[in-house]
PDB file of N, CA and C in Angstrom:
ATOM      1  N   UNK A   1     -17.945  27.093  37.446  1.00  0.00           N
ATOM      2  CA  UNK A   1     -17.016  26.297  38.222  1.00  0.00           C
ATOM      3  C   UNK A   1     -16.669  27.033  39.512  1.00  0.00           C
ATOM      4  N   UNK A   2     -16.230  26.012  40.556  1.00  0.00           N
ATOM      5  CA  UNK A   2     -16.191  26.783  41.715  1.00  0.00           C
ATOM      6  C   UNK A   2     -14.638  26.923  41.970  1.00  0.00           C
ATOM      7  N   UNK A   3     -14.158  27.778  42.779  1.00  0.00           N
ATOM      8  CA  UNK A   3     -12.544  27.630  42.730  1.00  0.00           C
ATOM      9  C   UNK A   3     -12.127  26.800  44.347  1.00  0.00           C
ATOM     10  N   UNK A   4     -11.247  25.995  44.342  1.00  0.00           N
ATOM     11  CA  UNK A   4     -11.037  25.485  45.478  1.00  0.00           C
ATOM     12  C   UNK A   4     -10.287  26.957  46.689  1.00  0.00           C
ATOM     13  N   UNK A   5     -11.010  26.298  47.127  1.00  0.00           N
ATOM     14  CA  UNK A   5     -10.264  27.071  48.680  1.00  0.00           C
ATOM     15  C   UNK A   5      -8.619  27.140  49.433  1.00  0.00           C
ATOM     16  N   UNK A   6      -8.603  25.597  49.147  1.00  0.00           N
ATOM     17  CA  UNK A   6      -7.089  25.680  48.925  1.00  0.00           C
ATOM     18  C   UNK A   6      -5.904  25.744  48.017  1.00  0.00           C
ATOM     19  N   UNK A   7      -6.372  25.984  47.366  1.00  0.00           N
ATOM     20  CA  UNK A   7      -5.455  26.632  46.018  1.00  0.00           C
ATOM     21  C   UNK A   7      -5.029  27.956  45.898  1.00  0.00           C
ATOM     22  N   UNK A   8      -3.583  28.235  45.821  1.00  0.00           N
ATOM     23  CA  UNK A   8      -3.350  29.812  46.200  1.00  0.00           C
ATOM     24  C   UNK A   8      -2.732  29.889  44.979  1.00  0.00           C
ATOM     25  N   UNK A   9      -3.143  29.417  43.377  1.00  0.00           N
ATOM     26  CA  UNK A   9      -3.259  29.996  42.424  1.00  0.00           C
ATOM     27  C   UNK A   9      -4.132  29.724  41.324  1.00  0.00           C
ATOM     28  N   UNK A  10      -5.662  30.126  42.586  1.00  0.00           N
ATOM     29  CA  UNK A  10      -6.940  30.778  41.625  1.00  0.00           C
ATOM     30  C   UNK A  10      -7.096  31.213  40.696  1.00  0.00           C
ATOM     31  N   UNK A  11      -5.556  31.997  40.941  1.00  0.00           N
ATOM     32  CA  UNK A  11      -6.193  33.541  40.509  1.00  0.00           C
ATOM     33  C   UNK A  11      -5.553  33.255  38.594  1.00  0.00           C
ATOM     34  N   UNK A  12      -4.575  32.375  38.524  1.00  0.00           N
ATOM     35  CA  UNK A  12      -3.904  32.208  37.284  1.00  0.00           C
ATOM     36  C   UNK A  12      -4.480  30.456  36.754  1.00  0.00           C
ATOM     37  N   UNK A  13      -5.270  30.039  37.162  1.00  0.00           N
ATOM     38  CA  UNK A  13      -5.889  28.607  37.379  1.00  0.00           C
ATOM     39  C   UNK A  13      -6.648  28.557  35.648  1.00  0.00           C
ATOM     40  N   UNK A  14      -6.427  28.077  34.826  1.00  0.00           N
ATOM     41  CA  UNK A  14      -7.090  27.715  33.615  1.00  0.00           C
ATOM     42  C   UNK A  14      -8.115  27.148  33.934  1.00  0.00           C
ATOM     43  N   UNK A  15      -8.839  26.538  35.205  1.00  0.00           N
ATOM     44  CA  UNK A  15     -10.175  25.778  35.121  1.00  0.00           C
ATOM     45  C   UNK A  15     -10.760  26.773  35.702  1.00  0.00           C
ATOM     46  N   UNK A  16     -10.335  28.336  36.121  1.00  0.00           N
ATOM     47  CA  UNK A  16     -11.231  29.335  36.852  1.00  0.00           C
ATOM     48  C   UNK A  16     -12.102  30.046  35.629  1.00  0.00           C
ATOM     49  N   UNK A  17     -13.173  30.338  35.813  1.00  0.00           N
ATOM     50  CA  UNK A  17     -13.881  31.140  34.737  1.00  0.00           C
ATOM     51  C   UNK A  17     -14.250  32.178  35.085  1.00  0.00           C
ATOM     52  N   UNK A  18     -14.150  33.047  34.670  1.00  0.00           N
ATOM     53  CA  UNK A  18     -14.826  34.746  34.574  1.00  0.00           C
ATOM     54  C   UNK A  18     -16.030  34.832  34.052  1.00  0.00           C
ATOM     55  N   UNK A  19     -16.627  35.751  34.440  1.00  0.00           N
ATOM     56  CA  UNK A  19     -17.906  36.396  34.420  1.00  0.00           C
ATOM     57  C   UNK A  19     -18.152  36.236  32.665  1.00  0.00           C
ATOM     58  N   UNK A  20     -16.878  37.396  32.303  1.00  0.00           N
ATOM     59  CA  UNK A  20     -17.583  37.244  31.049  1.00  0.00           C
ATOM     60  C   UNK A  20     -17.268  36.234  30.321  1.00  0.00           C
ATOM     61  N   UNK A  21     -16.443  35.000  30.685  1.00  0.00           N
ATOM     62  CA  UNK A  21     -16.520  34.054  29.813  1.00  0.00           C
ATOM     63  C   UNK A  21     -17.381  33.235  29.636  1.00  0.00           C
ATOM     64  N   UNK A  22     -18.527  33.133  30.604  1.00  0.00           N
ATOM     65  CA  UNK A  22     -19.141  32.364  31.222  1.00  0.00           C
ATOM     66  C   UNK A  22     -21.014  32.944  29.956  1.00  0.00           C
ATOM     67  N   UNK A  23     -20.294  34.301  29.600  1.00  0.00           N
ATOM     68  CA  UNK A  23     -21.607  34.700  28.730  1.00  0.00           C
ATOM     69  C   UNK A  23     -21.349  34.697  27.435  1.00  0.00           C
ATOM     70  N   UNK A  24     -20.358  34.228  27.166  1.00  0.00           N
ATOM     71  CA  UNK A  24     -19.725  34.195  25.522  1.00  0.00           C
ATOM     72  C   UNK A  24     -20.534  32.742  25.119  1.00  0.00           C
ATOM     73  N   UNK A  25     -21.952  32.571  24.387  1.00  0.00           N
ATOM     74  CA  UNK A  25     -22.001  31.428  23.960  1.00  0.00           C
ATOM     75  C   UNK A  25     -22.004  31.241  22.097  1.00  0.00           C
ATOM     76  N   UNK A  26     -21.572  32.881  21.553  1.00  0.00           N
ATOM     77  CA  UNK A  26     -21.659  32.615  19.701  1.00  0.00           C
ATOM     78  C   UNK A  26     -20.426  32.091  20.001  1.00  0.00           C
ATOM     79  N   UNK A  27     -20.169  31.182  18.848  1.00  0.00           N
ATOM     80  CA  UNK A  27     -18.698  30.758  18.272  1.00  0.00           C
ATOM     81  C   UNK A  27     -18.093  31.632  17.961  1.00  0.00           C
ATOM     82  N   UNK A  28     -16.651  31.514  17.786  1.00  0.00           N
ATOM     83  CA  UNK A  28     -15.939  32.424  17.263  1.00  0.00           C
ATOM     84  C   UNK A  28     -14.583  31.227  17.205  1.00  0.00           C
ATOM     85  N   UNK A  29     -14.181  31.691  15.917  1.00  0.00           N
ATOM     86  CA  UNK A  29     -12.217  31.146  15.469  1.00  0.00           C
ATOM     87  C   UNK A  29     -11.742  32.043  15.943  1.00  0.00           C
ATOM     88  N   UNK A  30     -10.978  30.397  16.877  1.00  0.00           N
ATOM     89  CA  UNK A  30      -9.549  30.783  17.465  1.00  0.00           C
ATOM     90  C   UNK A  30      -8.319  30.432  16.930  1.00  0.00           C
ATOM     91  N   UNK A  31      -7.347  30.555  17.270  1.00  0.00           N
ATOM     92  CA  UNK A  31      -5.791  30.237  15.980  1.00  0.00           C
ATOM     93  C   UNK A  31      -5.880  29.045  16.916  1.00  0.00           C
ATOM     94  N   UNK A  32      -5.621  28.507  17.712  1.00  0.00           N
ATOM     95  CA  UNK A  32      -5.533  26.989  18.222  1.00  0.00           C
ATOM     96  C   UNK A  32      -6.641  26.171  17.243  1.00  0.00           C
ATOM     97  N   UNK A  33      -7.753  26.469  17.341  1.00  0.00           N
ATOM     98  CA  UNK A  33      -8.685  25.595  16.554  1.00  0.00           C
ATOM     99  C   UNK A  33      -8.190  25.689  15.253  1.00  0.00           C
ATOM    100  N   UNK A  34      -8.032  26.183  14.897  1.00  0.00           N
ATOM    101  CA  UNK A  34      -7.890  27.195  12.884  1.00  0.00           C
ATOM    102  C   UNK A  34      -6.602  26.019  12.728  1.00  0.00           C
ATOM    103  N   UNK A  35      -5.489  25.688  13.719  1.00  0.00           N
ATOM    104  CA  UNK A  35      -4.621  25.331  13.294  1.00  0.00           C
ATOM    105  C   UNK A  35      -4.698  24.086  13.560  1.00  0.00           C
ATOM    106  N   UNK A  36      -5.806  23.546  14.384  1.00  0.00           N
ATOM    107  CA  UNK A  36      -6.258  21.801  14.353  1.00  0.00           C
ATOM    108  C   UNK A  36      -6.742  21.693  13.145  1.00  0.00           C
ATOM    109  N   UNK A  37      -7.762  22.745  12.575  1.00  0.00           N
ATOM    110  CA  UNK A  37      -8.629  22.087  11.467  1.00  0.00           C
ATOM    111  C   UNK A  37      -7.624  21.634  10.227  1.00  0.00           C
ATOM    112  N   UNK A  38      -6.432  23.309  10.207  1.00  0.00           N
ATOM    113  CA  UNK A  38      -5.370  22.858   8.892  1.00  0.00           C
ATOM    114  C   UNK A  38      -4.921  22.021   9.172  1.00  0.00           C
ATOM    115  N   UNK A  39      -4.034  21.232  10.097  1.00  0.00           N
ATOM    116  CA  UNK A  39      -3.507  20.256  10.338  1.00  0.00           C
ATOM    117  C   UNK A  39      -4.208  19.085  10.423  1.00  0.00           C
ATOM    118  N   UNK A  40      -5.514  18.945  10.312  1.00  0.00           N
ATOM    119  CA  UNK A  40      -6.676  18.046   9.956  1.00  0.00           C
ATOM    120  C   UNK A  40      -6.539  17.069   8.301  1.00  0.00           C
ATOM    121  N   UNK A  41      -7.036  18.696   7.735  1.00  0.00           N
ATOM    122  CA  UNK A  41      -6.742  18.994   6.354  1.00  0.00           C
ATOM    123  C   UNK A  41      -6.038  18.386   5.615  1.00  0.00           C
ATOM    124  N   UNK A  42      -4.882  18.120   6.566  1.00  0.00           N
ATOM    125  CA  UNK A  42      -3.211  18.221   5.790  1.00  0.00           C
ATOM    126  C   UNK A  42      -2.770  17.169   5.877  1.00  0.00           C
ATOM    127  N   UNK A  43      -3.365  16.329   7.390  1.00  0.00           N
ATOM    128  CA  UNK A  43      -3.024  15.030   7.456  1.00  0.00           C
ATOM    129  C   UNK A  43      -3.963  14.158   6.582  1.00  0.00           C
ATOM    130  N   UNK A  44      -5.276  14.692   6.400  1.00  0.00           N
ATOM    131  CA  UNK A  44      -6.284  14.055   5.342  1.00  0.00           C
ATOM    132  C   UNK A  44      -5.673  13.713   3.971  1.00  0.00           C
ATOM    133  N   UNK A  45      -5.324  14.708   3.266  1.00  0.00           N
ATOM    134  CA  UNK A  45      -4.250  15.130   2.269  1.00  0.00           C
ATOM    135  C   UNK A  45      -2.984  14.025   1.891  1.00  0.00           C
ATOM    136  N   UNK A  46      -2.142  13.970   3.269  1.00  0.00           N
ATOM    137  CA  UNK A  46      -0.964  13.566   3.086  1.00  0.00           C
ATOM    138  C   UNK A  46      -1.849  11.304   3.544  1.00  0.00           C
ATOM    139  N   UNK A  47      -2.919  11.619   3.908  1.00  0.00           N
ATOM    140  CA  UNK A  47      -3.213  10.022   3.841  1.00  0.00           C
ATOM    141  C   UNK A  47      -4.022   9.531   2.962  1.00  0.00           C
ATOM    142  N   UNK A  48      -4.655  10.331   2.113  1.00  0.00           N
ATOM    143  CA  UNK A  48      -5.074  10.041   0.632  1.00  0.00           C
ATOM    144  C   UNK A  48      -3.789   9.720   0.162  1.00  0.00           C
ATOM    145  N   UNK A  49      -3.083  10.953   0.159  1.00  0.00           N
ATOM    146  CA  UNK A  49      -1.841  10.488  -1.171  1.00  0.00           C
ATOM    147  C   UNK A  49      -1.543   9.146  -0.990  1.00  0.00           C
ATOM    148  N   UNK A  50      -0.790   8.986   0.545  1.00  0.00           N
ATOM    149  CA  UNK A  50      -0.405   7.417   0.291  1.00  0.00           C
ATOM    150  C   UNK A  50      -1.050   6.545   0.382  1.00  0.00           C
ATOM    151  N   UNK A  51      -2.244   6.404   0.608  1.00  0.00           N
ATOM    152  CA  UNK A  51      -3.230   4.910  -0.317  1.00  0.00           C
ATOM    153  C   UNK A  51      -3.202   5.297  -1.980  1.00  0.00           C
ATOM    154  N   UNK A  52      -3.018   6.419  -2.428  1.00  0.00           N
ATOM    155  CA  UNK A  52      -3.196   6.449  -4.200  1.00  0.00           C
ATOM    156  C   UNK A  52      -1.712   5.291  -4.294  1.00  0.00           C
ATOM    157  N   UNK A  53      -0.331   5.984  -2.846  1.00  0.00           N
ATOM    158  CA  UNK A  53       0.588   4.987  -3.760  1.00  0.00           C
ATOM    159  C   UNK A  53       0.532   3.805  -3.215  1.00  0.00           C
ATOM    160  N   UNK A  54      -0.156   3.516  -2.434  1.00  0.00           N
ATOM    161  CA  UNK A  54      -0.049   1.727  -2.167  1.00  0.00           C
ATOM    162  C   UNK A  54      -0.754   1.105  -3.017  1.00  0.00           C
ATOM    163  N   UNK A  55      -1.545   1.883  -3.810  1.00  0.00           N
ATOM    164  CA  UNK A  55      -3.092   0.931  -4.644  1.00  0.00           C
ATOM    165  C   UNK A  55      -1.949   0.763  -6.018  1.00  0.00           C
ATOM    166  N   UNK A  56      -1.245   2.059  -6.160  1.00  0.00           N
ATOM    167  CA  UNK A  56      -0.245   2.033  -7.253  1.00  0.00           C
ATOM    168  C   UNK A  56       1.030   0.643  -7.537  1.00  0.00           C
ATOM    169  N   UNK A  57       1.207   0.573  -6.026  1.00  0.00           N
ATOM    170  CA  UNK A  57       2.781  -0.331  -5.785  1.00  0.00           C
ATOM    171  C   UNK A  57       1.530  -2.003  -5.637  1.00  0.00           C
ATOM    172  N   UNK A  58       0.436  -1.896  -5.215  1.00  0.00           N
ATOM    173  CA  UNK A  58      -0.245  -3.628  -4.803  1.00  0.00           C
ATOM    174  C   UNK A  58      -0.730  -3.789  -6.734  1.00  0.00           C
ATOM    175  N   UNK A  59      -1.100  -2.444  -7.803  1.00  0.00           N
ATOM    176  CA  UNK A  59      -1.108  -3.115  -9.172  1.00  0.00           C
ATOM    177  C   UNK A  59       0.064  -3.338  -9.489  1.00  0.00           C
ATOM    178  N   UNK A  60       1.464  -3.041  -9.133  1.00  0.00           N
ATOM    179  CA  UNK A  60       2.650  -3.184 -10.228  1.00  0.00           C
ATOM    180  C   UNK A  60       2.901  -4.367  -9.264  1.00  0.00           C
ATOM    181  N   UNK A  61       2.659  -4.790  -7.965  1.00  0.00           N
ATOM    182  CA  UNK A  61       2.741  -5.921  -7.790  1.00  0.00           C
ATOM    183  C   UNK A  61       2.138  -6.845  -8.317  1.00  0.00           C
ATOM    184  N   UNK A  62       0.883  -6.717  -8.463  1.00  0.00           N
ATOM    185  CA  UNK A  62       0.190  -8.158  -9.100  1.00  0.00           C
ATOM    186  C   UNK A  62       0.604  -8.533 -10.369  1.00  0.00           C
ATOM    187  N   UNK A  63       0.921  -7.423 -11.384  1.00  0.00           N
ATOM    188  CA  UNK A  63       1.665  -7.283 -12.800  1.00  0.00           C
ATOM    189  C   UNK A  63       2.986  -7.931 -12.755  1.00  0.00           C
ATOM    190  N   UNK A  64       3.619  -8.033 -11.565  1.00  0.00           N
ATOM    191  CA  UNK A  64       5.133  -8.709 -11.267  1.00  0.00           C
ATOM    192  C   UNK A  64       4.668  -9.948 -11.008  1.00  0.00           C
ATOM    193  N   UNK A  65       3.703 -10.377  -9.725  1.00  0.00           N
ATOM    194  CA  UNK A  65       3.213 -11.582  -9.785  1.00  0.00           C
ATOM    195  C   UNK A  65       2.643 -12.260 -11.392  1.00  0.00           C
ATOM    196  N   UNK A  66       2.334 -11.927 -11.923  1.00  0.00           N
ATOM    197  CA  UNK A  66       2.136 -12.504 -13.094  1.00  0.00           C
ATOM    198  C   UNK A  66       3.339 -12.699 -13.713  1.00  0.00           C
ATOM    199  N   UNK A  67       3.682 -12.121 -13.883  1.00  0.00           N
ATOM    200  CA  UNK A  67       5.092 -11.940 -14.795  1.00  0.00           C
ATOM    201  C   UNK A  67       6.030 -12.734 -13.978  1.00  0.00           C
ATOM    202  N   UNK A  68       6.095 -13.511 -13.189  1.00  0.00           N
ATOM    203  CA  UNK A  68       6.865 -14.503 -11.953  1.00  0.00           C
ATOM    204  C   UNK A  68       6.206 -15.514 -12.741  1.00  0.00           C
ATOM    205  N   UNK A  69       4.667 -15.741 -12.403  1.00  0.00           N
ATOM    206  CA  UNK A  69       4.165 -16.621 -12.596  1.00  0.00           C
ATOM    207  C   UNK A  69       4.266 -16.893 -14.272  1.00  0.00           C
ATOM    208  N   UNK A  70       4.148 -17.016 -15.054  1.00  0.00           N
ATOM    209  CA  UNK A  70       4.941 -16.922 -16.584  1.00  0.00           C
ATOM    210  C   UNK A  70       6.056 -17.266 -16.626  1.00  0.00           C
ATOM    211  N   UNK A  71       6.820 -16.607 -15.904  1.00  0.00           N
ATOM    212  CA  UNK A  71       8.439 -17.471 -15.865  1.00  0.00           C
ATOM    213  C   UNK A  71       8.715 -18.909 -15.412  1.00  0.00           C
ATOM    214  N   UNK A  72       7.703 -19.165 -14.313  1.00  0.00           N
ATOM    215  CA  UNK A  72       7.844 -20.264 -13.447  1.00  0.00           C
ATOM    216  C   UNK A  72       7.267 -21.401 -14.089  1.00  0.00           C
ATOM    217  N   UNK A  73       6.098 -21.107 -14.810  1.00  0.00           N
ATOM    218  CA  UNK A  73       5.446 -21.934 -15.945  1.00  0.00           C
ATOM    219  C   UNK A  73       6.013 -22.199 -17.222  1.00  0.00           C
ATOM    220  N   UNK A  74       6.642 -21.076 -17.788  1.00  0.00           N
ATOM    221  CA  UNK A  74       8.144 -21.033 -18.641  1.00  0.00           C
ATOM    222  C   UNK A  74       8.895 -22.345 -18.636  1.00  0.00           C
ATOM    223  N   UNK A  75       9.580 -22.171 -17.867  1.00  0.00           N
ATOM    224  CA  UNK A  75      10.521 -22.699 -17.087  1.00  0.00           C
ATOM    225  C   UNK A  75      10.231 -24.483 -17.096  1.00  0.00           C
ATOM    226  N   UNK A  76       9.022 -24.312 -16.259  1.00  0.00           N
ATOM    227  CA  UNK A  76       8.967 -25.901 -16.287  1.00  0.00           C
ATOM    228  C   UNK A  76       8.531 -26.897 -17.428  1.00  0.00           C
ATOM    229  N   UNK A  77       7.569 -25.944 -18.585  1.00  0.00           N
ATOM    230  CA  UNK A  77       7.248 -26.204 -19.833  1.00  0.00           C
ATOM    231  C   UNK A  77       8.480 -26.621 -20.439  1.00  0.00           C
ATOM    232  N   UNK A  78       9.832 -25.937 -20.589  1.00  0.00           N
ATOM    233  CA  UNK A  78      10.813 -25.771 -21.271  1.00  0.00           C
ATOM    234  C   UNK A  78      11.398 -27.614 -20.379  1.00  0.00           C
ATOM    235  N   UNK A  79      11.476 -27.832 -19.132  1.00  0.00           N
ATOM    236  CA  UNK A  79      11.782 -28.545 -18.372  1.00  0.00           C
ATOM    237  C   UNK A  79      11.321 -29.866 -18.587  1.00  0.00           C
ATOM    238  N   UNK A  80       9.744 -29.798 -18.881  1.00  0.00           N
ATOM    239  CA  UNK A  80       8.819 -31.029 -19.357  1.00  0.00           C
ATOM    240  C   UNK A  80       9.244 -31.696 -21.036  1.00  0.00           C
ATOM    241  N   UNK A  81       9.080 -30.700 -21.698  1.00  0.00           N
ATOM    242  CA  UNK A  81       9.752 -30.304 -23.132  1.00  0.00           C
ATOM    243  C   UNK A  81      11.086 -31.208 -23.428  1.00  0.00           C
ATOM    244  N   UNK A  82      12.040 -30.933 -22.419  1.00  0.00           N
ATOM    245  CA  UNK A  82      12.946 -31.444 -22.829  1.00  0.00           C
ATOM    246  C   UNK A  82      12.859 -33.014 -22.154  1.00  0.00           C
ATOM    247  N   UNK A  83      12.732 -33.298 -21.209  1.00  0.00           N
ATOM    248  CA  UNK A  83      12.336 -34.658 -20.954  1.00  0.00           C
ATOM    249  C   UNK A  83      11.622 -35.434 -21.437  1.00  0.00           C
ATOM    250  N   UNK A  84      10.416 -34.715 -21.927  1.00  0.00           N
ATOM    251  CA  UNK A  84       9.570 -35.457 -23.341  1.00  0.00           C
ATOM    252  C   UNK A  84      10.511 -36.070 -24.297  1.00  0.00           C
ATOM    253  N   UNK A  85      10.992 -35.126 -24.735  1.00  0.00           N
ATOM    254  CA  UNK A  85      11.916 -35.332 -25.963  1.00  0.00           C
ATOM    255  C   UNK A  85      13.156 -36.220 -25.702  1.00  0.00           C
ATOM    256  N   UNK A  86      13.713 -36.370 -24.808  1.00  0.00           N
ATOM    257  CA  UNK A  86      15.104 -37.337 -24.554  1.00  0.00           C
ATOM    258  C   UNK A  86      14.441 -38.923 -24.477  1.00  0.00           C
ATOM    259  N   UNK A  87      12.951 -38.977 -23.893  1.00  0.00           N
ATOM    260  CA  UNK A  87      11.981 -39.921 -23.459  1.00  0.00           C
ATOM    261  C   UNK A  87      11.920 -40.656 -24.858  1.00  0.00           C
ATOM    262  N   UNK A  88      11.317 -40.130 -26.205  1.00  0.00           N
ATOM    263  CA  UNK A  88      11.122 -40.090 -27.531  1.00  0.00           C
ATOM    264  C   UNK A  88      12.596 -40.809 -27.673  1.00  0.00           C
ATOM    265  N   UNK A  89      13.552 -40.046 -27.867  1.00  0.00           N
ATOM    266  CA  UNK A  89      15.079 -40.180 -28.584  1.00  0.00           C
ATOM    267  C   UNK A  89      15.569 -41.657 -27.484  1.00  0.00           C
ATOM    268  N   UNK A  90      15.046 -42.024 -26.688  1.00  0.00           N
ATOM    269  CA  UNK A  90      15.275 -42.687 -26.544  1.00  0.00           C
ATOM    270  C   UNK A  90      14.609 -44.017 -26.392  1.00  0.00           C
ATOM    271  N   UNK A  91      13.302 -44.303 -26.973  1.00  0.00           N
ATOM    272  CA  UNK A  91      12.497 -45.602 -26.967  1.00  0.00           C
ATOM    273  C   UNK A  91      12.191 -45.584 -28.245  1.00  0.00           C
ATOM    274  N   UNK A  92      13.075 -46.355 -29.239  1.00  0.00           N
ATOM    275  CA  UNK A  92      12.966 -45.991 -30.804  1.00  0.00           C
ATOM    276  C   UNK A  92      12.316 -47.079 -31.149  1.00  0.00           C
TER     277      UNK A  92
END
């Protein structure tokens, strides 16, 4: 990289490169990277967990939906039931 000419801080400039940085091409860990990858890791981690509990809370939902649905069918059986029967008791 080249350094601008008018810039009178070259010399502290993060886009300036040095000689020898310029010959460093093995890898090497740095704590900035080290602490993207854990924090990678961790967010991987913490977004598994919560799909285990949404898959957990969408079965105890469908188990409630049923269990609604049973009541509601309940309900109107018990509803039909008795109108049957007053229907009867009353066309003798």
């Amino acid at each position: 990289m080249q350094r601008n000419a008018s810039c009178w801080v070259c010399q502290r400039c993060p886009r300036a490169m040095r000689v020898s940085e310029m010959r460093v091409k093995e890898p090497f860990a740095c704590a900035p990277a080290m602490r993207l990858e854990a924090h990678e890791r961790v967010s991987k981690l913490q977004i598994d967990a919560m799909n285990d509990k949404f898959a957990r809370i969408e079965l105890l939902m469908e188990r409630l939906e049923k269990r609604l649905w049973l009541t509601v069918y309940g309900v109107a059986g018990v509803i039909l039931a008795e109108a049957f029967q007053s229907l009867i008791n009353t066309a003798p």
